[in-house]
C-alpha atoms as a PDB file:
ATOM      1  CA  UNK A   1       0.000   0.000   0.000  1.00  0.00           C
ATOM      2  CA  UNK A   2       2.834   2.034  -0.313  1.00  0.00           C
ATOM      3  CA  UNK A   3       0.871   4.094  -3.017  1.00  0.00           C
ATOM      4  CA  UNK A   4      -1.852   5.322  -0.658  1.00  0.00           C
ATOM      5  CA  UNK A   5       0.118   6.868   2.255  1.00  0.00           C
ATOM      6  CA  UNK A   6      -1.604   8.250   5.058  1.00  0.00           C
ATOM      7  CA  UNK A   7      -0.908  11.951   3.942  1.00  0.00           C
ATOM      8  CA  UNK A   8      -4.288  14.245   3.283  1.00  0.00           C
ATOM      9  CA  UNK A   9      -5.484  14.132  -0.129  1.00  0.00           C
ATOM     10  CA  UNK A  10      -7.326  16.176  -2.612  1.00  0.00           C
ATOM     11  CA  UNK A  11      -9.681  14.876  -4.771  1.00  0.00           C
ATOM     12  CA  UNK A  12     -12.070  16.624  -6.394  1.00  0.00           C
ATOM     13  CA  UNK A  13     -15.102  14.799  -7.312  1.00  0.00           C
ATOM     14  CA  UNK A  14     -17.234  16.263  -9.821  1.00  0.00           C
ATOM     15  CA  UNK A  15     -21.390  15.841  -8.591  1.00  0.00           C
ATOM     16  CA  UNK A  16     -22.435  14.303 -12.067  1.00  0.00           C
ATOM     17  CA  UNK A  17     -19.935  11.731 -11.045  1.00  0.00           C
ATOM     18  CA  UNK A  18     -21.247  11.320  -7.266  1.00  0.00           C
ATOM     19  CA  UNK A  19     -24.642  11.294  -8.539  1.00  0.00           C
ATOM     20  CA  UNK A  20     -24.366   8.541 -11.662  1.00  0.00           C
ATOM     21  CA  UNK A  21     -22.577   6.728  -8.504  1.00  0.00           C
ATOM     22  CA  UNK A  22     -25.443   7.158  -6.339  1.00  0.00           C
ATOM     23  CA  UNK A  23     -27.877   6.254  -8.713  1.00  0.00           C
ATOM     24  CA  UNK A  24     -25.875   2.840  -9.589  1.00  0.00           C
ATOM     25  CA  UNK A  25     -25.504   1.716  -5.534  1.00  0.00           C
ATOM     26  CA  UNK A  26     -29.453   2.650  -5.217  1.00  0.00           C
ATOM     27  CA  UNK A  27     -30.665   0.812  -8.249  1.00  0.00           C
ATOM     28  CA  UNK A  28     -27.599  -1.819  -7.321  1.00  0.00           C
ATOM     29  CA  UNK A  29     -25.845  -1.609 -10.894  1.00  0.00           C
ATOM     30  CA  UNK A  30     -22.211  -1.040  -9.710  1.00  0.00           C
ATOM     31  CA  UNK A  31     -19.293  -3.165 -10.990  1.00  0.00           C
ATOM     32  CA  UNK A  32     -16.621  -3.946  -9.662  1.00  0.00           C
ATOM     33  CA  UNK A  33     -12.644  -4.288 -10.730  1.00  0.00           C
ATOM     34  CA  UNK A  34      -9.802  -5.759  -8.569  1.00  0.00           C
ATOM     35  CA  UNK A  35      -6.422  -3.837  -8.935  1.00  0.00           C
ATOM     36  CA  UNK A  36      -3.191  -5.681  -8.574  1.00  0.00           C
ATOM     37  CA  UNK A  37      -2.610  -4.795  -5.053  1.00  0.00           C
ATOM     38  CA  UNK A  38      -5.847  -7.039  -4.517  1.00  0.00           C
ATOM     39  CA  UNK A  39      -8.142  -3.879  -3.448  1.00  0.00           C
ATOM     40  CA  UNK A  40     -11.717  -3.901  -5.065  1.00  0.00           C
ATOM     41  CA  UNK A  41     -13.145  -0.825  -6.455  1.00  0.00           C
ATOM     42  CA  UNK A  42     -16.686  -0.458  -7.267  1.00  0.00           C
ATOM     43  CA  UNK A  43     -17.977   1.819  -9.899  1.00  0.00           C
ATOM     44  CA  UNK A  44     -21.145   2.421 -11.573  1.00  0.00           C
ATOM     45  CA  UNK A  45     -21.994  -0.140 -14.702  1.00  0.00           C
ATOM     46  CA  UNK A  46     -21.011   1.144 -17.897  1.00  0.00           C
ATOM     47  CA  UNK A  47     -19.135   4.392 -17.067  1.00  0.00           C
ATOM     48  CA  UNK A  48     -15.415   2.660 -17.571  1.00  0.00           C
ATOM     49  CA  UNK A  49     -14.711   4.574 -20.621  1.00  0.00           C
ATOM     50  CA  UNK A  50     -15.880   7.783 -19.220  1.00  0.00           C
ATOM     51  CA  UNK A  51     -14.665   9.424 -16.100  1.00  0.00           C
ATOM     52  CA  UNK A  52     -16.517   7.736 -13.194  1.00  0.00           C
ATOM     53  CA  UNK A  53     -15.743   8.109  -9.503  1.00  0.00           C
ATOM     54  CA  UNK A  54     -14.542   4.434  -7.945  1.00  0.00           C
ATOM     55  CA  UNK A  55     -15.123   3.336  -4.209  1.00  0.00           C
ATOM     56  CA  UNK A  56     -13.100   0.495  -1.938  1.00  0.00           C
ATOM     57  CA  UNK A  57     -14.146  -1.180   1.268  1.00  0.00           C
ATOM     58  CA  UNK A  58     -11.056  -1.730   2.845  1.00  0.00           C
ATOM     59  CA  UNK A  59     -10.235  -4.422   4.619  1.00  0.00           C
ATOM     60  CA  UNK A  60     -12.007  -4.405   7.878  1.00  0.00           C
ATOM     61  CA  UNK A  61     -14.405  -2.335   7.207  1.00  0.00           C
ATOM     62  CA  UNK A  62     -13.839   0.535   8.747  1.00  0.00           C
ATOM     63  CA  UNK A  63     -13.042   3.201   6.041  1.00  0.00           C
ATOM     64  CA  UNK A  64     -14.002   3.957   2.226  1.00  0.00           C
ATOM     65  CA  UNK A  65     -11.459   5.205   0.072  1.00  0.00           C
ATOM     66  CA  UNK A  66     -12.809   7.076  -3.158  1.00  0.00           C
ATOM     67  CA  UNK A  67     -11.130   7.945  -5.810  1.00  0.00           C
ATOM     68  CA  UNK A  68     -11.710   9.675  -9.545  1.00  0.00           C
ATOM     69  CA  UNK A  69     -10.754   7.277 -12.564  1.00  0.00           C
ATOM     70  CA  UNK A  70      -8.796  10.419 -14.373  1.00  0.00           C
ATOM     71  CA  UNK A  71      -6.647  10.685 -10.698  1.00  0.00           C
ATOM     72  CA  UNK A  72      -5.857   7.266  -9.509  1.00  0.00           C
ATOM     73  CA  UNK A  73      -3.105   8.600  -7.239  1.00  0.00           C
ATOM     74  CA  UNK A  74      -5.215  10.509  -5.249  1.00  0.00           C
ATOM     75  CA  UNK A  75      -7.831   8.991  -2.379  1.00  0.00           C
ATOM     76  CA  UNK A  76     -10.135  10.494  -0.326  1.00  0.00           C
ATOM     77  CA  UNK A  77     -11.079   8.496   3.127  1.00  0.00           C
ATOM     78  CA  UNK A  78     -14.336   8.680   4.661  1.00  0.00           C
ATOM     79  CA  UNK A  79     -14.783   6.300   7.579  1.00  0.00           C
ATOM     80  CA  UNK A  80     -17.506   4.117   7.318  1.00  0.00           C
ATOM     81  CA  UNK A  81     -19.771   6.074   9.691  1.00  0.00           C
ATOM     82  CA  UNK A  82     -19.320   8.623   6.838  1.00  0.00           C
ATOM     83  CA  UNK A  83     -20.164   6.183   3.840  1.00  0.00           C
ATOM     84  CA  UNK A  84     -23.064   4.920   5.772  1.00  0.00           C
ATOM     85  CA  UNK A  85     -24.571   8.284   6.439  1.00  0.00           C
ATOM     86  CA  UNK A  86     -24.079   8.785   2.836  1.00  0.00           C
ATOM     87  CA  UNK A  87     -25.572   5.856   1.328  1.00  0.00           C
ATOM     88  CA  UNK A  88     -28.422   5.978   3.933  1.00  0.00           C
ATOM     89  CA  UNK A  89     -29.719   9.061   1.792  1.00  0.00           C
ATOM     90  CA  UNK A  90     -29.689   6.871  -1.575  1.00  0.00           C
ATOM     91  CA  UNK A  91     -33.694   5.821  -2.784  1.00  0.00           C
ATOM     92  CA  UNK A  92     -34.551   2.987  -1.784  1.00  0.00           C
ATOM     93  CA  UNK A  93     -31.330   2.712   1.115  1.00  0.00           C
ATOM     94  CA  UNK A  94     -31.238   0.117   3.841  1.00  0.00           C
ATOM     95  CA  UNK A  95     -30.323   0.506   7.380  1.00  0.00           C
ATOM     96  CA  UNK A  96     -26.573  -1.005   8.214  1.00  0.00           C
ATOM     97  CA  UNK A  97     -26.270  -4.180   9.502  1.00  0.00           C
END
């Protein structure tokens, strides 16, 4: 993970791209690719050719790294209290387990 230090990050997310992911996670139409360092990122179906915004659950569970396709060396971490809050406002969200 030598990539992803700890330092802050900036990453600008454009909304269109926070919404079309939003829209995928509440309709559940997000794929999914694994990166060579074995993390899984999530990203709505069918954007791959077009700037998209990408998500991770890391390992434990307790944060959310996001990232833009057109910066992949950049992350923003929300802690999953964060992501939860968030995706408790999608249509159609469920409570966390």
């Amino acid at each position: 993970m030598e990539a992803f230090g700890r330092e802050p990050a900036e990453v600008r997310i454009p909304r269109a791209a926070l919404e079309a992911l939003a829209a995928a996670l509440s309709v559940r139409t997000v794929a999914m690719r694994t990166w060579p360092d074995g993390i899984g990122w999530m990203y709505p179906l069918g954007t791959w050719d077009e700037p998209h915004l990408e998500v991770a659950l890391m390992p434990g569970g307790e944060e959310v790294w996001l990232r833009m396709s057109t910066d992949r060396s950049s992350v923003a971490v929300w802690t999953i209290e964060q992501w939860w809050d968030f995706a408790g406002q999608l249509p159609g969200a469920t409570p966390p387990p």
